[in-house]
C-alpha atoms as a PDB file:
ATOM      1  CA  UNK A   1     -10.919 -11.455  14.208  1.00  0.00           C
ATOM      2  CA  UNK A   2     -10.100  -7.968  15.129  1.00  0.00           C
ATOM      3  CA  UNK A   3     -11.460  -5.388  12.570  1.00  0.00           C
ATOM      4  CA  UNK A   4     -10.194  -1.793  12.148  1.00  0.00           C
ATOM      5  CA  UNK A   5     -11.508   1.087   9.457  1.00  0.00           C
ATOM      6  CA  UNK A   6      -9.756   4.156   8.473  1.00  0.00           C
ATOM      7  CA  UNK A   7     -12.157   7.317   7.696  1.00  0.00           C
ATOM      8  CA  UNK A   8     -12.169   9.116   3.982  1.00  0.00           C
ATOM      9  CA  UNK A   9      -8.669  11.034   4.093  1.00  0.00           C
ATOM     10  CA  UNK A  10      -7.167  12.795   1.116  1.00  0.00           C
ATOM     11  CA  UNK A  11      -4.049  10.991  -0.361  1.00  0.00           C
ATOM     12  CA  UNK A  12      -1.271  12.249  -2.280  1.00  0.00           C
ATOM     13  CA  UNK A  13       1.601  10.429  -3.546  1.00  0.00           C
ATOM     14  CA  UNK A  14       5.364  12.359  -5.087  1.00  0.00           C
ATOM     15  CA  UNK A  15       8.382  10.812  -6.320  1.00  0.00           C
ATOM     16  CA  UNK A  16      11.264  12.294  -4.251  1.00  0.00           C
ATOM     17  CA  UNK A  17      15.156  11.987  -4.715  1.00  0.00           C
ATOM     18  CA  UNK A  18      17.167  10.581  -2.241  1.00  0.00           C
ATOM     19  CA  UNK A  19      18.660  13.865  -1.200  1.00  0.00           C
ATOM     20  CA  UNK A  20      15.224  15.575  -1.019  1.00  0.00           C
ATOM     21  CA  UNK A  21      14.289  12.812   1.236  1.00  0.00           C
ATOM     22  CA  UNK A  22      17.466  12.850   3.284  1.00  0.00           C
ATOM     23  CA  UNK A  23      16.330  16.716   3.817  1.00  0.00           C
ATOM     24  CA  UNK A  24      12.118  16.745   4.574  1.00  0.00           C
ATOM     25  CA  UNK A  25      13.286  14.007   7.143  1.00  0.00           C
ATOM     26  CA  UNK A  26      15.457  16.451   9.081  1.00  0.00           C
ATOM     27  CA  UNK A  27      12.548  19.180   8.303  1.00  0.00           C
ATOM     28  CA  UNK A  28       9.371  16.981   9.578  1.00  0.00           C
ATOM     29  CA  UNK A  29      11.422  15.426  12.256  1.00  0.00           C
ATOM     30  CA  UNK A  30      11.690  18.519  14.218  1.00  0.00           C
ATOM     31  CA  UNK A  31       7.714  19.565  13.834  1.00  0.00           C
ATOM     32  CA  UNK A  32       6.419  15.507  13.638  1.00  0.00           C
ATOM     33  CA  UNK A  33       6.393  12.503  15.763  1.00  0.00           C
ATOM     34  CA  UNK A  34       8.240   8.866  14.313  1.00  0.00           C
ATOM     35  CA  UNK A  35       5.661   6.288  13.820  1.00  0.00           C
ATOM     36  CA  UNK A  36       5.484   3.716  17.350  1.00  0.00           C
ATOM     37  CA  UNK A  37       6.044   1.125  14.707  1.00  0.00           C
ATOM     38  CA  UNK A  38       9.372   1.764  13.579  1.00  0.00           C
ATOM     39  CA  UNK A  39      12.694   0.384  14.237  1.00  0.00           C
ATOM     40  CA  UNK A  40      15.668   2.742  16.077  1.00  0.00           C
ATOM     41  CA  UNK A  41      16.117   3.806  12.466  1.00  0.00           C
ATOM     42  CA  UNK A  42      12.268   4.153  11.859  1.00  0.00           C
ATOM     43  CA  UNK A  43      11.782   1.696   9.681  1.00  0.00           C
ATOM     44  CA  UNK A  44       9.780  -1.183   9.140  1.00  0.00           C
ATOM     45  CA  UNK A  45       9.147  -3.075   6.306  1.00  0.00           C
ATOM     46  CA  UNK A  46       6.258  -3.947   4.731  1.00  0.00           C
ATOM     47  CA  UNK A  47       4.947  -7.081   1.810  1.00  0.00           C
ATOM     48  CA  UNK A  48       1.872  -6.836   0.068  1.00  0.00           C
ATOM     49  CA  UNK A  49      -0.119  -9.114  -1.151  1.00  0.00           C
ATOM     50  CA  UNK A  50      -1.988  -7.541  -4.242  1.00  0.00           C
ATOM     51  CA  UNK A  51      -4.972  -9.837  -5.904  1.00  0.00           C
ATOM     52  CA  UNK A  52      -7.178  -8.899  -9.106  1.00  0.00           C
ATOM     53  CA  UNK A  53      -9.403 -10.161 -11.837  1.00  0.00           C
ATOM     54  CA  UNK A  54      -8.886 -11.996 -14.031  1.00  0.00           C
ATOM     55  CA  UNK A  55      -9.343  -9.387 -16.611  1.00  0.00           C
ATOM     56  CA  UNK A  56      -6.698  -7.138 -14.538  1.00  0.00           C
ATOM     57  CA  UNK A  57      -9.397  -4.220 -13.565  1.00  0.00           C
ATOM     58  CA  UNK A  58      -7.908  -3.041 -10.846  1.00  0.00           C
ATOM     59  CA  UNK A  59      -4.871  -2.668 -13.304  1.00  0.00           C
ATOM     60  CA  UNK A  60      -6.307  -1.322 -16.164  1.00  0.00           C
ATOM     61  CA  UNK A  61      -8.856   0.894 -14.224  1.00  0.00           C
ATOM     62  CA  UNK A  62      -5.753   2.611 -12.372  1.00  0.00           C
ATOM     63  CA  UNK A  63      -4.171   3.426 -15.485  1.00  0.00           C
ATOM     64  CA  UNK A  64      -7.248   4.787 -16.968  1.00  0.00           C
ATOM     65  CA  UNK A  65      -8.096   6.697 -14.241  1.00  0.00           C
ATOM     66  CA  UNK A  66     -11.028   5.392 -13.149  1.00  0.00           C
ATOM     67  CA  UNK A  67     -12.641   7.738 -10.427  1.00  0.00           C
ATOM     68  CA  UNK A  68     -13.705   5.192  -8.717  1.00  0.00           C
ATOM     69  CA  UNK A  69     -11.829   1.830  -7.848  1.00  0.00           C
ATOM     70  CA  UNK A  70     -10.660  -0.545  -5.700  1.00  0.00           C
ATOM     71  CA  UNK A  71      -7.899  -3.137  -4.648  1.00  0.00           C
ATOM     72  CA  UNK A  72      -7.832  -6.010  -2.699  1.00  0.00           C
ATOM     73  CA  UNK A  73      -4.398  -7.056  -1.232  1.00  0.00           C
ATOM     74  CA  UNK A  74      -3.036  -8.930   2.045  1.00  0.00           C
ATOM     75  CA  UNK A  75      -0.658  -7.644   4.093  1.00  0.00           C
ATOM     76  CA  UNK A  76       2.524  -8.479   6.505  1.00  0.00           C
ATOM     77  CA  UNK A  77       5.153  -6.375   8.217  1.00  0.00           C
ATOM     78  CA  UNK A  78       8.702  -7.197   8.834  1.00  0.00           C
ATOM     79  CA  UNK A  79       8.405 -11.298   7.203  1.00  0.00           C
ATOM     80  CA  UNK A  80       6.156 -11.953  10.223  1.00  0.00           C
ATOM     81  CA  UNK A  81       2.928 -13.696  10.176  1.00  0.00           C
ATOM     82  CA  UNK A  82       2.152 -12.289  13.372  1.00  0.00           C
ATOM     83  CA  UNK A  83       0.103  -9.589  12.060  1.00  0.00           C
ATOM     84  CA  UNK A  84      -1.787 -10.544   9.043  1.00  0.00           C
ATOM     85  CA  UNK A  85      -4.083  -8.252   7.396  1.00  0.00           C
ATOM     86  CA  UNK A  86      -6.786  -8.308   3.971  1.00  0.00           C
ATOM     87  CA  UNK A  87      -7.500  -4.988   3.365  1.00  0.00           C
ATOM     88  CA  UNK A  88      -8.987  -3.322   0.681  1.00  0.00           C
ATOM     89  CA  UNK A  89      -8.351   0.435  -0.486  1.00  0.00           C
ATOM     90  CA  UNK A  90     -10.820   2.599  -2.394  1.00  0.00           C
ATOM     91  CA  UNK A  91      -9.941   5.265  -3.977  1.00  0.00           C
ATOM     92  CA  UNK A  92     -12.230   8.114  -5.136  1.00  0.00           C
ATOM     93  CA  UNK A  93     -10.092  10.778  -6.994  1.00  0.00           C
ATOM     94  CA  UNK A  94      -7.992  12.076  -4.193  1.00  0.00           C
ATOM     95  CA  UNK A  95      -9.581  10.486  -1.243  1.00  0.00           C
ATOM     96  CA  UNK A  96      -9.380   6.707  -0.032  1.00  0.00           C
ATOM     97  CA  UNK A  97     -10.973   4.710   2.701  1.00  0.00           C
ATOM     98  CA  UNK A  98      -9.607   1.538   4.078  1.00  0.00           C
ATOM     99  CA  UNK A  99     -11.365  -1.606   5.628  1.00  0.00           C
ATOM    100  CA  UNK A 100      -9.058  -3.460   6.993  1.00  0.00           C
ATOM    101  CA  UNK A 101      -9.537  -7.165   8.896  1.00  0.00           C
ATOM    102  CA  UNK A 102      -6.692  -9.357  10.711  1.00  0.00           C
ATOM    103  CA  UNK A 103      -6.213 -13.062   9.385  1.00  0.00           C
ATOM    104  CA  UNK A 104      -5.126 -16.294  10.789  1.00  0.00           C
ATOM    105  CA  UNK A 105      -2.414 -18.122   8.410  1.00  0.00           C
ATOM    106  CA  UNK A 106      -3.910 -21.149   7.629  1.00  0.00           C
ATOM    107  CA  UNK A 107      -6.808 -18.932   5.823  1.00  0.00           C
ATOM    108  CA  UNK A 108      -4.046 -16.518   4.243  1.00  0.00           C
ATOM    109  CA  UNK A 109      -2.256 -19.824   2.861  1.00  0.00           C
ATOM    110  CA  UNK A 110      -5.781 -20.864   1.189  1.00  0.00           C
ATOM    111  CA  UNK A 111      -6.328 -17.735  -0.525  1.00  0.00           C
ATOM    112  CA  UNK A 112      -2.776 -17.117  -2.104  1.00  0.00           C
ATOM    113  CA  UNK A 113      -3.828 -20.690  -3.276  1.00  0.00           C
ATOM    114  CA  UNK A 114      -6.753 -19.032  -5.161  1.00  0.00           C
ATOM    115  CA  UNK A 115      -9.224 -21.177  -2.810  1.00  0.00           C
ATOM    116  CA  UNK A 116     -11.533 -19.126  -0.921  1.00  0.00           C
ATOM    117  CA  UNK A 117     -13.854 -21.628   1.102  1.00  0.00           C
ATOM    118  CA  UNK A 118     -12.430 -20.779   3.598  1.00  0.00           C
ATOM    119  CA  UNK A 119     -14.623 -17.267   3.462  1.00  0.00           C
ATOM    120  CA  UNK A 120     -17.945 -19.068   2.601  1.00  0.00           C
ATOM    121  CA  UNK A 121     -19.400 -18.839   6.205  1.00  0.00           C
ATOM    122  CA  UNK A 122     -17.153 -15.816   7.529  1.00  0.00           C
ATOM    123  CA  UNK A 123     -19.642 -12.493   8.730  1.00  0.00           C
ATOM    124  CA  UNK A 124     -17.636  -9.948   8.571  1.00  0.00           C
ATOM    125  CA  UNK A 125     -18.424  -7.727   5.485  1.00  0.00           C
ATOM    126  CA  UNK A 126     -15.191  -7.213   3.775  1.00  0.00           C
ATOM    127  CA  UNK A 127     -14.340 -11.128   3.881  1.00  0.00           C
ATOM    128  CA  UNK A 128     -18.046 -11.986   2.375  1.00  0.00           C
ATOM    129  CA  UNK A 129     -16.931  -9.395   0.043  1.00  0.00           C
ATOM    130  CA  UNK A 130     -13.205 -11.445  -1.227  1.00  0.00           C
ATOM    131  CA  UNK A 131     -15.235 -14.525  -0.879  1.00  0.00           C
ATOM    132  CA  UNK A 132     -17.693 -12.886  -3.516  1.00  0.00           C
ATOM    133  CA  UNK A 133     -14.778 -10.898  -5.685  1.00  0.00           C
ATOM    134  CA  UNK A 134     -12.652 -14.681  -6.036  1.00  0.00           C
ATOM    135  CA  UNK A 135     -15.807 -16.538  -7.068  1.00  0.00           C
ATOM    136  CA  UNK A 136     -17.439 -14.327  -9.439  1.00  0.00           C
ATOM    137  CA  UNK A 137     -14.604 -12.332 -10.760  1.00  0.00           C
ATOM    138  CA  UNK A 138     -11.587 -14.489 -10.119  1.00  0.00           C
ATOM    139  CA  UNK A 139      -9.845 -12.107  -8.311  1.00  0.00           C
ATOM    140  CA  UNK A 140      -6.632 -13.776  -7.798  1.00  0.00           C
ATOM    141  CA  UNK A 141      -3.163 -12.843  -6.673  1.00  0.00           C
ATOM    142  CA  UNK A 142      -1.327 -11.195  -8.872  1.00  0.00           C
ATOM    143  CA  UNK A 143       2.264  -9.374  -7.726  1.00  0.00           C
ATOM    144  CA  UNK A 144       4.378  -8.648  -4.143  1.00  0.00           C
ATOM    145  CA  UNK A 145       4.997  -5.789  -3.647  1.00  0.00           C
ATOM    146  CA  UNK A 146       8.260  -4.999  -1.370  1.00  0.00           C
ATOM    147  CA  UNK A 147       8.994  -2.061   0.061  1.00  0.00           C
ATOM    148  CA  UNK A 148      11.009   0.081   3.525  1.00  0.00           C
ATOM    149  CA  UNK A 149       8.200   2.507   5.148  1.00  0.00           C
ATOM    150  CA  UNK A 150       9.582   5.310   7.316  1.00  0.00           C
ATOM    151  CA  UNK A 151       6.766   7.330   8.793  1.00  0.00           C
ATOM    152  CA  UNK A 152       6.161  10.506  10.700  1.00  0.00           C
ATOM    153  CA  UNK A 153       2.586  11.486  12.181  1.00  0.00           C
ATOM    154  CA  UNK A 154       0.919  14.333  13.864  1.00  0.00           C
ATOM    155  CA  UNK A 155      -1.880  14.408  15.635  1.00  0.00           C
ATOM    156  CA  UNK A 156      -3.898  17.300  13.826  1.00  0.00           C
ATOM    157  CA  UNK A 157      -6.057  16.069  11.603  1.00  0.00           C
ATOM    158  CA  UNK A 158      -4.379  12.857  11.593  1.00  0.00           C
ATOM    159  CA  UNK A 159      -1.293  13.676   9.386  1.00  0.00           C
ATOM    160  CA  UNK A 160       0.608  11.067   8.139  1.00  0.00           C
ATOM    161  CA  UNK A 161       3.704  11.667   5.750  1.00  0.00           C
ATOM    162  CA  UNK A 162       5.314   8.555   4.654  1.00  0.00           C
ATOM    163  CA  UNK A 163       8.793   7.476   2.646  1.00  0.00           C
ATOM    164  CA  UNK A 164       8.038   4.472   1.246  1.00  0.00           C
ATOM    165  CA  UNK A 165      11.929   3.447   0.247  1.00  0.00           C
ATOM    166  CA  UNK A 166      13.574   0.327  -1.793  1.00  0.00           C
ATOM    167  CA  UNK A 167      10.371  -0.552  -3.592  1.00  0.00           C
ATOM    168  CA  UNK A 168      10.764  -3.898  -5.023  1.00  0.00           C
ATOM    169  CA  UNK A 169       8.653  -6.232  -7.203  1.00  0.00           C
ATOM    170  CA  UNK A 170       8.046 -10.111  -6.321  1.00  0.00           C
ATOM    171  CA  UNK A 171       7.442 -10.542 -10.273  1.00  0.00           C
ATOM    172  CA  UNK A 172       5.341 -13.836 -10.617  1.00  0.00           C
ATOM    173  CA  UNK A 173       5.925 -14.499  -7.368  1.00  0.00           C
ATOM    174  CA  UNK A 174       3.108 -14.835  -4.800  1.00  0.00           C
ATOM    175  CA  UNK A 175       4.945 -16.513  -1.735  1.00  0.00           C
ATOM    176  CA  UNK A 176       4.310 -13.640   0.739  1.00  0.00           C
ATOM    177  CA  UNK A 177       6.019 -15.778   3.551  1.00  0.00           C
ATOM    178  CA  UNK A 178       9.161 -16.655   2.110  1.00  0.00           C
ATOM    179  CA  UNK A 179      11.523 -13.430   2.601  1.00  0.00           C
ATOM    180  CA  UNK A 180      13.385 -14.475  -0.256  1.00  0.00           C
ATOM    181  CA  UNK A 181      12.275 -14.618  -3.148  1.00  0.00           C
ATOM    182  CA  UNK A 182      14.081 -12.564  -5.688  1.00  0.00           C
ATOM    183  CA  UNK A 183      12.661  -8.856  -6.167  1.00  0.00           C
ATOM    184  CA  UNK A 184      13.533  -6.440  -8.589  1.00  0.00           C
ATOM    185  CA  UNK A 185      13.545  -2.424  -8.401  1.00  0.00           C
ATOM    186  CA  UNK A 186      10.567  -1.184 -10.881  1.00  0.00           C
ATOM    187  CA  UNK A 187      12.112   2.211 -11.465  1.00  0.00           C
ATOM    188  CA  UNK A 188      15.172   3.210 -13.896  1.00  0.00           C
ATOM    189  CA  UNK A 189      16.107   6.375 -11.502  1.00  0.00           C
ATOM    190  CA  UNK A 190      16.719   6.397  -7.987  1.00  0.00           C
ATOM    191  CA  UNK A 191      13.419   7.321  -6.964  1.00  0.00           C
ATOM    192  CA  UNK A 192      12.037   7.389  -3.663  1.00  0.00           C
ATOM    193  CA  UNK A 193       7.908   7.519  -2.863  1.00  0.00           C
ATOM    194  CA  UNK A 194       6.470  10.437  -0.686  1.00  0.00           C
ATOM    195  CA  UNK A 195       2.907  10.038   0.808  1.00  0.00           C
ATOM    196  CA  UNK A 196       0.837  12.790   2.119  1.00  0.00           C
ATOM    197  CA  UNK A 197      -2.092  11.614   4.066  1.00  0.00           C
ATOM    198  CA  UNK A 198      -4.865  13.829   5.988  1.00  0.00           C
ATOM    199  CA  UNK A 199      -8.530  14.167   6.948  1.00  0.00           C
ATOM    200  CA  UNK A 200      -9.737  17.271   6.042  1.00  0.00           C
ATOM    201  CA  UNK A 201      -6.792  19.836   5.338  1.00  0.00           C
ATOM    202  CA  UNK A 202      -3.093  19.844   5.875  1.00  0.00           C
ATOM    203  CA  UNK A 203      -1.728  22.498   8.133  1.00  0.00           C
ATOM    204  CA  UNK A 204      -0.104  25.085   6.198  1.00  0.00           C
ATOM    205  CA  UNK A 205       3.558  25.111   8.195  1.00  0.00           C
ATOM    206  CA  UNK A 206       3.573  21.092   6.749  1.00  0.00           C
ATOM    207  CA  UNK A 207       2.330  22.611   3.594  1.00  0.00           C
ATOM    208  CA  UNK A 208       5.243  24.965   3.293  1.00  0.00           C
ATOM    209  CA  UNK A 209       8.316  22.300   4.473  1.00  0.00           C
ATOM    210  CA  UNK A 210       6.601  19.799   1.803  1.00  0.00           C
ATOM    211  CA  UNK A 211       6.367  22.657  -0.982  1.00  0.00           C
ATOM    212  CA  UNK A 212      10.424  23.581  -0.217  1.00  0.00           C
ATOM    213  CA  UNK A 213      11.467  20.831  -2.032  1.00  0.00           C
ATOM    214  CA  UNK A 214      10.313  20.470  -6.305  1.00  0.00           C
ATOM    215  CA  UNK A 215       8.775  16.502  -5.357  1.00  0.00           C
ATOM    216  CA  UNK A 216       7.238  15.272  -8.954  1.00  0.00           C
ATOM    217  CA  UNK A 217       3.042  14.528  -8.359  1.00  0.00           C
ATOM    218  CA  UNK A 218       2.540  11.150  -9.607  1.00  0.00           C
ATOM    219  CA  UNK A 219      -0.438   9.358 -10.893  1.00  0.00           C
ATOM    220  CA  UNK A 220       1.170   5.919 -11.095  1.00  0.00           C
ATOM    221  CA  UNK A 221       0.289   3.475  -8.081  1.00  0.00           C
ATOM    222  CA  UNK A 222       3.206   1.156  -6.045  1.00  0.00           C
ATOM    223  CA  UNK A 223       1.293  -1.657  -7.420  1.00  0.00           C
ATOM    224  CA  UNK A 224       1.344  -0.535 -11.030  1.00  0.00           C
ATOM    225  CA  UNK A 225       4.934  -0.043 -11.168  1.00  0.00           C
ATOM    226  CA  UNK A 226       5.293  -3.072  -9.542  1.00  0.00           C
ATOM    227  CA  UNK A 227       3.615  -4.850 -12.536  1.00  0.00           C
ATOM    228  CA  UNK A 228       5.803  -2.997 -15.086  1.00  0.00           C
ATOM    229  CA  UNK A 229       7.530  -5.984 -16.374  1.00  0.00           C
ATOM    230  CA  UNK A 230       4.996  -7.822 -17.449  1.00  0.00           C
ATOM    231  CA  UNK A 231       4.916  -6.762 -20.809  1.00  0.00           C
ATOM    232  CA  UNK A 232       1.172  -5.090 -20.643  1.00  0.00           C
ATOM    233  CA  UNK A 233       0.075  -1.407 -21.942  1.00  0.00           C
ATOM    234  CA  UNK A 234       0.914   1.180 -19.201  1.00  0.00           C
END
């Protein structure tokens, strides 16, 4: 299985209108490159997978805001099972690491089924670690998460700017293969999801095209609003 880790980077997430959108992409397309993994347009979309206790911890401890925390989800891009990916994302304040491991589909299929033999014998350290979070804690899935990623990078320290567009929630839904299930927009404004993501600083001319436009900071995850209808606290 082919195994990739992302160093600690600092993270920072902004709800954007569409029109402040339509103009940072004209502004960071002219400085940044397109992601390789976008369409002509690009775009590519992305389902997640997001699993947690049975007591909802990663849930609750997100809200809370927990210092420290961490969620477990599996991943696919454009409805394909060709690329298959666990991954789970700690978060401590405003820097996150990722481990990250590909997946064949027959052991995806057994864990959205809540049955994780299949991760009994497995050596790599973040799959001994599922196989240990679904047996002790119950960590189960929970919610799909839907959304359109367009993406712009640049090379210095790794920048990576993101519009994460059309988020949708899968409700109760955990079918992560079946591209359609109904989903349902979490948010009651038009709002779209800026990502800032960087090693060690962000250079100041992305600093000052970022700060041109009045983007609202927010503390809310994708996932939690994604869980919004389920009638618990937020």
């Amino acid at each position: 299985m082919e195994v990739s880790r992302i160093p600690i980077r600092h993270e920072y997430k902004y709800h954007v209108t569409r029109g402040e959108l339509a103009y940072l992409r004209r502004a960071l397309g002219a400085v940044l490159r397109p992601d390789p993994h976008g369409d002509e347009r690009n775009e590519y979309h992305i389902r997640s997978l997001y699993f947690d206790t049975v007591d909802d911890d990663a849930l609750h401890d997100k809200i809370a805001g927990t210092p420290d925390r961490r969620k477990y989800r599996i991943r696919i891009y454009n409805h394909s099972d060709g690329n298959i990916r666990l991954e789970c994302k700690a978060k401590m304040n405003d820097l996150i690491s990722k481990q990250s491991v590909s997946i064949p589909r027959d052991l995806c299929e057994q864990l959205m089924a809540c049955d994780p033999t299949g991760l009994e014998y497995m050596r790599h350290p973040l799959l001994r670690e599922m196989y240990r979070e679904m047996k002790l804690r119950l960590l189960h899935p929970v919610v799909i998460v839907d959304y359109v990623r367009e993406a712009y990078l640049h090379e210095a320290e790794e920048v990576r700017i993101t519009f994460d567009k059309q988020l949708r929630t899968g409700l109760n839904s955990v079918d992560l293969f079946n591209p359609h299930i109904p989903t349902y927009s979490p948010f009651d404004d038009p709002w779209e999801v800026l990502e800032v993501k960087y090693n060690q600083f962000l250079p100041s001319y992305i600093q000052g095209l970022l700060s041109s436009v009045t983007a609202v900071r927010s503390a809310v995850s994708k996932y939690v609003w994604c869980r919004r209808f389920e009638n618990k606290e937020f």
